[in-house]
Protein backbone atom coordinates (compact mmCIF):
# COMPACT_ATOMS: atom_id res chain seq x y z
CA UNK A 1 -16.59 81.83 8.61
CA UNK A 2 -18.30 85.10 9.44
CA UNK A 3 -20.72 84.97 12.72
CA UNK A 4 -24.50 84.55 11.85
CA UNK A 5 -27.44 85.08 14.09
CA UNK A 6 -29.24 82.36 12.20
CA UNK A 7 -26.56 79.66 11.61
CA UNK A 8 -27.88 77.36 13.89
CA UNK A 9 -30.68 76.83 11.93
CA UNK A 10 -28.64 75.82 9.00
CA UNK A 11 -27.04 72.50 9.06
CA UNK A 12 -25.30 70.56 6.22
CA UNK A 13 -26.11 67.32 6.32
CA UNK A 14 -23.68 64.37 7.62
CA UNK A 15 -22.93 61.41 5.71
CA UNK A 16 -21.38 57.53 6.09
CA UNK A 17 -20.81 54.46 4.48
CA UNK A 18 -21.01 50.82 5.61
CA UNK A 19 -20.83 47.49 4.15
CA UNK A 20 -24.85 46.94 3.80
CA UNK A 21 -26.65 47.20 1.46
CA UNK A 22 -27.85 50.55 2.52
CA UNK A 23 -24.45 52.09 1.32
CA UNK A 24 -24.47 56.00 2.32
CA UNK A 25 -26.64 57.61 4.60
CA UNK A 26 -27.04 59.96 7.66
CA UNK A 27 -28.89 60.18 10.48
CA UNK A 28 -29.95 63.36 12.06
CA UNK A 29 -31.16 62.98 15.78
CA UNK A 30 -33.17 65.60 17.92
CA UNK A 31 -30.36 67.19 19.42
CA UNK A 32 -28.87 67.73 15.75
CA UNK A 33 -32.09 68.72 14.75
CA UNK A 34 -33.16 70.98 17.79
CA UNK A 35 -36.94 69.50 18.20
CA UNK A 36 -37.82 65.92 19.06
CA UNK A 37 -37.73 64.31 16.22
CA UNK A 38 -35.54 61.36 14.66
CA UNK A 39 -34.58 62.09 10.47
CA UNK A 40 -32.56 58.99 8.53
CA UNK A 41 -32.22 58.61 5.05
CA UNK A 42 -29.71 57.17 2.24
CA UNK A 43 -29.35 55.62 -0.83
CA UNK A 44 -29.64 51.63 -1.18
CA UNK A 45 -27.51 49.83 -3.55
CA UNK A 46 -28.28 46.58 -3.53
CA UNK A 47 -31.11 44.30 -2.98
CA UNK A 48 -31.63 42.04 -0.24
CA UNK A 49 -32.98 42.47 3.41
CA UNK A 50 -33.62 45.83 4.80
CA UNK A 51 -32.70 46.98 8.42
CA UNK A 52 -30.58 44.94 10.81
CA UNK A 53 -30.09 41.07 12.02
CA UNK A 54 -32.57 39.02 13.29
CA UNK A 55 -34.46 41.33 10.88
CA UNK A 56 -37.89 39.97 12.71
CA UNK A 57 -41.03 42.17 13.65
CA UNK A 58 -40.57 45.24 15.36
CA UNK A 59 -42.52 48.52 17.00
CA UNK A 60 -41.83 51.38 19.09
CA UNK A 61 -43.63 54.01 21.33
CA UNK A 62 -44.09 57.38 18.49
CA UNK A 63 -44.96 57.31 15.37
CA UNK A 64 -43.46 57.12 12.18
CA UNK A 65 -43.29 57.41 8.73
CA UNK A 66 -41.38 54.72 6.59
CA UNK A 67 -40.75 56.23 2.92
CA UNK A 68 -39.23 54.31 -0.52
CA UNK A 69 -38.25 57.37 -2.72
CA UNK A 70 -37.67 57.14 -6.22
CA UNK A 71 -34.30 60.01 -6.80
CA UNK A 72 -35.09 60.13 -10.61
CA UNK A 73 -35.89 63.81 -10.96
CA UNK A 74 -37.25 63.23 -14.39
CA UNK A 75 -39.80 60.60 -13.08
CA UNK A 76 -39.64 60.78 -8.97
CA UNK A 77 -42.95 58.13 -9.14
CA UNK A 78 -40.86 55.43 -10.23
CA UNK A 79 -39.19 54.04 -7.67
CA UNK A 80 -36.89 51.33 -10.15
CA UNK A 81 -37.38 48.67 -7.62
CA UNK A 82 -39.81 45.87 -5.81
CA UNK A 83 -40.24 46.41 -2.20
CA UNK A 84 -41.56 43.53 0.39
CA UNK A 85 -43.16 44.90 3.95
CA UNK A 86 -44.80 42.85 6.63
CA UNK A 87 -47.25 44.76 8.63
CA UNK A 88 -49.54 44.24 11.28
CA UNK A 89 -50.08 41.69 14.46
CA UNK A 90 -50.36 37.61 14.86
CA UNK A 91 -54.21 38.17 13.77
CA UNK A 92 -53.97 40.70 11.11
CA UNK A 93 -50.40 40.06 9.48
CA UNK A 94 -49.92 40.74 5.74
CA UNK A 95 -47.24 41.44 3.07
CA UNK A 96 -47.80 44.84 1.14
CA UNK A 97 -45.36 44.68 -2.21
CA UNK A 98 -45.15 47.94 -3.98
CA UNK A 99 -42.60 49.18 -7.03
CA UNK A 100 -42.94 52.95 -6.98
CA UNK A 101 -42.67 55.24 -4.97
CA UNK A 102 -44.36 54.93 -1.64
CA UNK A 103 -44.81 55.81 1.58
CA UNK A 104 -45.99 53.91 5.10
CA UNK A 105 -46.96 55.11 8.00
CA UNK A 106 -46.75 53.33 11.39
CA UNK A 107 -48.68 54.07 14.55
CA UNK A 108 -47.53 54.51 17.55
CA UNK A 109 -47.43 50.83 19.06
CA UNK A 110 -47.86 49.14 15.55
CA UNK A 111 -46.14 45.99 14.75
CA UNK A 112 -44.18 46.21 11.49
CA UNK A 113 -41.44 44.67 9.45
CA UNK A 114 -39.00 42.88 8.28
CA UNK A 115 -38.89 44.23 4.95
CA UNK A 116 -36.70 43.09 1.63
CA UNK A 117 -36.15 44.58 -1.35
CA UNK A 118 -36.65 41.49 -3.62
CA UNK A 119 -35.26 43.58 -6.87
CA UNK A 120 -33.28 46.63 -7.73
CA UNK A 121 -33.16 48.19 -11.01
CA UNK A 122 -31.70 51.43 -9.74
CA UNK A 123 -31.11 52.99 -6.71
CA UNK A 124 -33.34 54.56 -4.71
CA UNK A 125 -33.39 56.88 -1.18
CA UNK A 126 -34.94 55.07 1.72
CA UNK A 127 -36.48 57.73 4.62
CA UNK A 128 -37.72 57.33 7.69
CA UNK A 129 -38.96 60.31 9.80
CA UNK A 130 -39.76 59.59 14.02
CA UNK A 131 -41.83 61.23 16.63
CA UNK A 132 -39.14 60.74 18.88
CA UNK A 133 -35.67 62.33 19.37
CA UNK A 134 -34.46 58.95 19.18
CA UNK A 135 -34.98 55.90 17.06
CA UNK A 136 -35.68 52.83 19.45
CA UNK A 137 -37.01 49.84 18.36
CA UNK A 138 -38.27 46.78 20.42
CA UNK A 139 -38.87 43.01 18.92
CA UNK A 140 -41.70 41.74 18.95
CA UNK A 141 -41.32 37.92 20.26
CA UNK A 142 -42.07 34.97 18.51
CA UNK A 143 -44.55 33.76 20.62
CA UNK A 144 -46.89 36.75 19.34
CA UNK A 145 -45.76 36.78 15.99
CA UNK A 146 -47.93 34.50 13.18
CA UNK A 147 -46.22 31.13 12.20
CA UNK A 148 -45.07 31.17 8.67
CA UNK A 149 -45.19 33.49 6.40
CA UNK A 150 -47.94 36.39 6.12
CA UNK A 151 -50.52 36.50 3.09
CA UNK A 152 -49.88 39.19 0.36
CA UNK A 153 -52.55 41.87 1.11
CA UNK A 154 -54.93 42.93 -1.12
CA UNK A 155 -56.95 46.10 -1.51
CA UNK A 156 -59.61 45.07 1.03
CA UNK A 157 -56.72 43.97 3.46
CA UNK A 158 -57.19 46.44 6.87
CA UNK A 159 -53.79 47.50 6.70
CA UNK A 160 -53.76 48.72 3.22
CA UNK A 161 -54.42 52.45 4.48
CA UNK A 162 -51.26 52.30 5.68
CA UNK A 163 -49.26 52.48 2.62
CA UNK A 164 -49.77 55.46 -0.02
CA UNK A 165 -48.71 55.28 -3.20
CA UNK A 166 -47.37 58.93 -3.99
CA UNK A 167 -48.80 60.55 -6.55
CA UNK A 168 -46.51 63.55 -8.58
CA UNK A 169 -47.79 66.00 -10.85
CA UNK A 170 -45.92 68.79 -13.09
CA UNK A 171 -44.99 71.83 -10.72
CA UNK A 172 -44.97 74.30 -13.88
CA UNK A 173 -45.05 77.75 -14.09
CA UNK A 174 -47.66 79.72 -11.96
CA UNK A 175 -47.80 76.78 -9.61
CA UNK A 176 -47.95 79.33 -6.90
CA UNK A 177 -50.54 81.80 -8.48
CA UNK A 178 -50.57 85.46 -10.62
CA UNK A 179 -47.26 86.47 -8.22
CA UNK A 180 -44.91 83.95 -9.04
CA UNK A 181 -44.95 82.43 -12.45
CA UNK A 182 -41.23 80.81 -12.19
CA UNK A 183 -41.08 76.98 -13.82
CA UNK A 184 -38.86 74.22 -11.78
CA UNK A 185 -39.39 72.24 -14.48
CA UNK A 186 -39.92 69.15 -11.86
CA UNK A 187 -42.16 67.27 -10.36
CA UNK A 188 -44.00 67.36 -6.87
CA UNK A 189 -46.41 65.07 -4.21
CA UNK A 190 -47.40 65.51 -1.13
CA UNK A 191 -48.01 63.83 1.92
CA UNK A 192 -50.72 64.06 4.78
CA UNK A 193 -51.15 61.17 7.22
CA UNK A 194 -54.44 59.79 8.34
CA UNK A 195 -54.02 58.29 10.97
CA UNK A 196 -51.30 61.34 13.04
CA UNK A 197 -50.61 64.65 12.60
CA UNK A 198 -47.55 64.51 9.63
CA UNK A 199 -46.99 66.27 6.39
CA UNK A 200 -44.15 66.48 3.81
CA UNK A 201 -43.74 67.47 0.42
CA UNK A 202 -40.80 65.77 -1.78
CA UNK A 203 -39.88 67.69 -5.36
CA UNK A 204 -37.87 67.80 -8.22
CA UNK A 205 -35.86 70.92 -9.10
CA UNK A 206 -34.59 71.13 -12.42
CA UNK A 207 -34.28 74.60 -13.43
CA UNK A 208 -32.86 77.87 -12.48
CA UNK A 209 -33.61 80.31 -11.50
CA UNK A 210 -36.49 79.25 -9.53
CA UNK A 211 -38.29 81.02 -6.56
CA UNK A 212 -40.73 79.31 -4.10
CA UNK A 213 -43.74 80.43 -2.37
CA UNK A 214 -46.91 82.93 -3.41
CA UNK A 215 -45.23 86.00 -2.52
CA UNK A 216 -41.45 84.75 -3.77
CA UNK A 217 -39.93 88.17 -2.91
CA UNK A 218 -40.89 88.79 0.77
CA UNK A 219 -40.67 86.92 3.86
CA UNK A 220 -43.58 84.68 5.31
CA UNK A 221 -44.11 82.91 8.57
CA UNK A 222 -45.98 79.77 9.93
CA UNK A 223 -48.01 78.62 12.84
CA UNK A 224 -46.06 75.19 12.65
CA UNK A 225 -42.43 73.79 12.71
CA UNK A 226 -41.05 73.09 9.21
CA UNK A 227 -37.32 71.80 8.22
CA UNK A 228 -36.30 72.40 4.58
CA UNK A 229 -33.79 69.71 3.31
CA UNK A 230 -32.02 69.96 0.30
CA UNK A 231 -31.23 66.60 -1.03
CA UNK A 232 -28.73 65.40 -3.77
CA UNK A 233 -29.92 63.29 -6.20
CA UNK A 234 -27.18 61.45 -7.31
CA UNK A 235 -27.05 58.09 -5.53
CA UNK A 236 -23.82 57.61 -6.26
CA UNK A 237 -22.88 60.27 -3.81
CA UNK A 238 -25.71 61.78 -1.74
CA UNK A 239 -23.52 64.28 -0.40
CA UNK A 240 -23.07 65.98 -3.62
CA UNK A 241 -25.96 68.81 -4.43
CA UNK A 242 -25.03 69.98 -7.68
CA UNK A 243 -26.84 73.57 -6.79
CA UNK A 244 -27.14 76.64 -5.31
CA UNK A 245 -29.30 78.18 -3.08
CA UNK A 246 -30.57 81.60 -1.23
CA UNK A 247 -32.01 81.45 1.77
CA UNK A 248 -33.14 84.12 3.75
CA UNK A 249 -33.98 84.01 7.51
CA UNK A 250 -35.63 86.04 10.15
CA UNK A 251 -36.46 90.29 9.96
CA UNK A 252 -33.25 90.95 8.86
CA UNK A 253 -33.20 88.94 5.80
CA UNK A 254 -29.55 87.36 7.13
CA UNK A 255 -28.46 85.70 4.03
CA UNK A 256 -26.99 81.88 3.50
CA UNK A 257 -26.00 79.92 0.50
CA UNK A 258 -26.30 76.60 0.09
CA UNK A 259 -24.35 74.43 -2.16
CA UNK A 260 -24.15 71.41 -0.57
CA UNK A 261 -27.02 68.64 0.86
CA UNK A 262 -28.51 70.72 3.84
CA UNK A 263 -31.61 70.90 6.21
CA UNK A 264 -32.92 74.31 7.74
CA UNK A 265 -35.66 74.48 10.45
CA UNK A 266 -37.95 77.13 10.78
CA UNK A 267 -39.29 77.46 13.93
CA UNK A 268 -43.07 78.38 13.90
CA UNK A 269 -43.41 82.01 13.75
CA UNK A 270 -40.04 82.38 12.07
CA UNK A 271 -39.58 84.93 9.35
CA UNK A 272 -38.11 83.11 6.35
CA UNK A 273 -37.66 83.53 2.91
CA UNK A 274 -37.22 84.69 -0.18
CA UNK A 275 -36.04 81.25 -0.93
CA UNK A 276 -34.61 81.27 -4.60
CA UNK A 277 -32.07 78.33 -6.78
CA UNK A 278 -29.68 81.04 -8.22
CA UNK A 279 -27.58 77.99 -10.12
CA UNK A 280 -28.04 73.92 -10.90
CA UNK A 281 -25.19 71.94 -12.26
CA UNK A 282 -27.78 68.69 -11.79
CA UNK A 283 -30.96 68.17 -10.75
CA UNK A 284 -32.14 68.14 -6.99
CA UNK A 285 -34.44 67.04 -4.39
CA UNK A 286 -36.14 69.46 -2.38
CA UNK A 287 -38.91 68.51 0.87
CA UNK A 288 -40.58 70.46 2.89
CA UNK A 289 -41.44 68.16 6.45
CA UNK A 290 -44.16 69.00 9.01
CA UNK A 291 -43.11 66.81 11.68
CA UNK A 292 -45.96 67.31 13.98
CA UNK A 293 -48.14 68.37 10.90
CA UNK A 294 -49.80 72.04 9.91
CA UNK A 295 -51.93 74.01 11.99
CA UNK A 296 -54.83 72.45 10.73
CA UNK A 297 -53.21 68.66 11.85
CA UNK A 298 -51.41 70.01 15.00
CA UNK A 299 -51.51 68.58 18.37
CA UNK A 300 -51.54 70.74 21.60
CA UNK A 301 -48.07 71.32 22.39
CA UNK A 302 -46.67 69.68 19.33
């Protein structure tokens, strides 16, 4: 392969099975991902209990955001399964159940889980973005976790913000404005936590050729880290893309393809794009994450 100045920005994505339920997956750490953050995500196959043995209450020192992801690209909202999540202390514990898709987000600190995905119609991608460069959990003993089992929340229950229901609309033609009137012919929602700095945006693509941004011909750059992933949607084989991709990074326009499942980071103040699916054999995922959040969200530092 031909020397890049960029390729280090540009990493395919690593995948592996085990014998859970959570079949194929990868997990992308901060030294893979050259900032401190923690990426995992994968396709579950089969219902049941979600994470590892004693599968109790957990938490951890960053925050993070837990996401249920529908990978239909015709209908990303529905998630084609019934999801069970614990969250919250001895006083305030409650169950949140939710069937599309959804996202949680967990404080630094916060005392969450176990989780169980009571029914699966289809399969759907599980993601969990960290704060951290590492994903390390602590239990939370029994002695400070309530007896029995927690109520179901309701809409009045305090820990309610915590889960949002994502909410899609039609990303059609002109989506960008008067510059740009390509059609993906998908779907998109985005994120913005309350409670931390975090965005994302998760998307259908579904046709070609497609170009992304305002100005879809020139470069642009950002005050704030971003990684681009590029996510097959077959969960039958997550590592399978089923496109292909442009990408253009820094002054020089240095050119990549990608054809297979891929993130690329773009360091604030990074020149990057045009951006443009030349080819689709199958629908795919595209997201956009803010780890630390936009400027507008940003911490010092962050």
């Amino acid at each position: 392969m031909a020397r890049t100045k960029y390729g280090h920005l540009v990493k395919k994505l690593p995948f592996a099975y085990d014998k859970s339920g959570y079949r194929q997956g990868t997990k992308l750490d901060g030294a893979f991902l050259g900032m401190d953050v923690h990426i995992k995500y994968g396709a579950y196959w089969s219902a049941g209990r979600v994470g590892e043995a004693p599968y109790g209450i957990h938490k951890h020192n960053f925050n993070q955001v837990l996401l249920w992801l529908g990978a239909d690209c015709h209908d990303l909202s529905e998630l084609g399964a019934e999801i069970e999540l614990s969250l919250g202390d001895k006083k305030e514990r409650d169950r949140h159940v939710f069937t599309s898709s959804s996202a949680v987000y967990i404080s630094k600190a916060f005392p969450h889980f176990p989780a169980t995905i009571n029914r699966m119609d289809k399969r759907f991608i599980y993601l969990e973005i960290s704060q951290s460069p590492e994903c390390k959990t602590r239990a939370v003993p029994a002695s400070q976790a309530a007896a029995g089992e927690a109520p179901l929340a309701t809409w009045f229950s305090k820990n309610s913000k915590r889960v949002s229901h994502l909410t899609f609309h039609r990303k059609s033609a002109w989506h960008y404005g008067p510059l740009n009137r390509d059609d993906s012919g998908g779907s998109i929602a985005e994120l913005h936590c309350p409670d931390f700095p975090f965005g994302m945006m998760w998307e259908s693509i579904r046709k070609a050729p497609y170009r992304f941004g305002p100005v879809p011909d020139k470069p642009h750059v950002h005050t704030y880290n971003e990684f681009l992933f590029f996510i097959g949607a077959d969960t039958d084989d997550l590592s399978h893309l089923g496109a292909e991709v442009e990408m253009y990074m820094g002054r020089e326009g240095e050119k990549h393809v990608i054809t297979e499942p891929t993130v690329v980071f773009q360091p604030r103040g990074f020149p990057h794009c045009p951006l443009v699916v030349t080819k689709i054999e199958k629908p795919f995922i595209f997201s956009v994450v803010y780890p630390f959040g936009t400027a507008a969200q940003q911490q010092p530092g962050a």
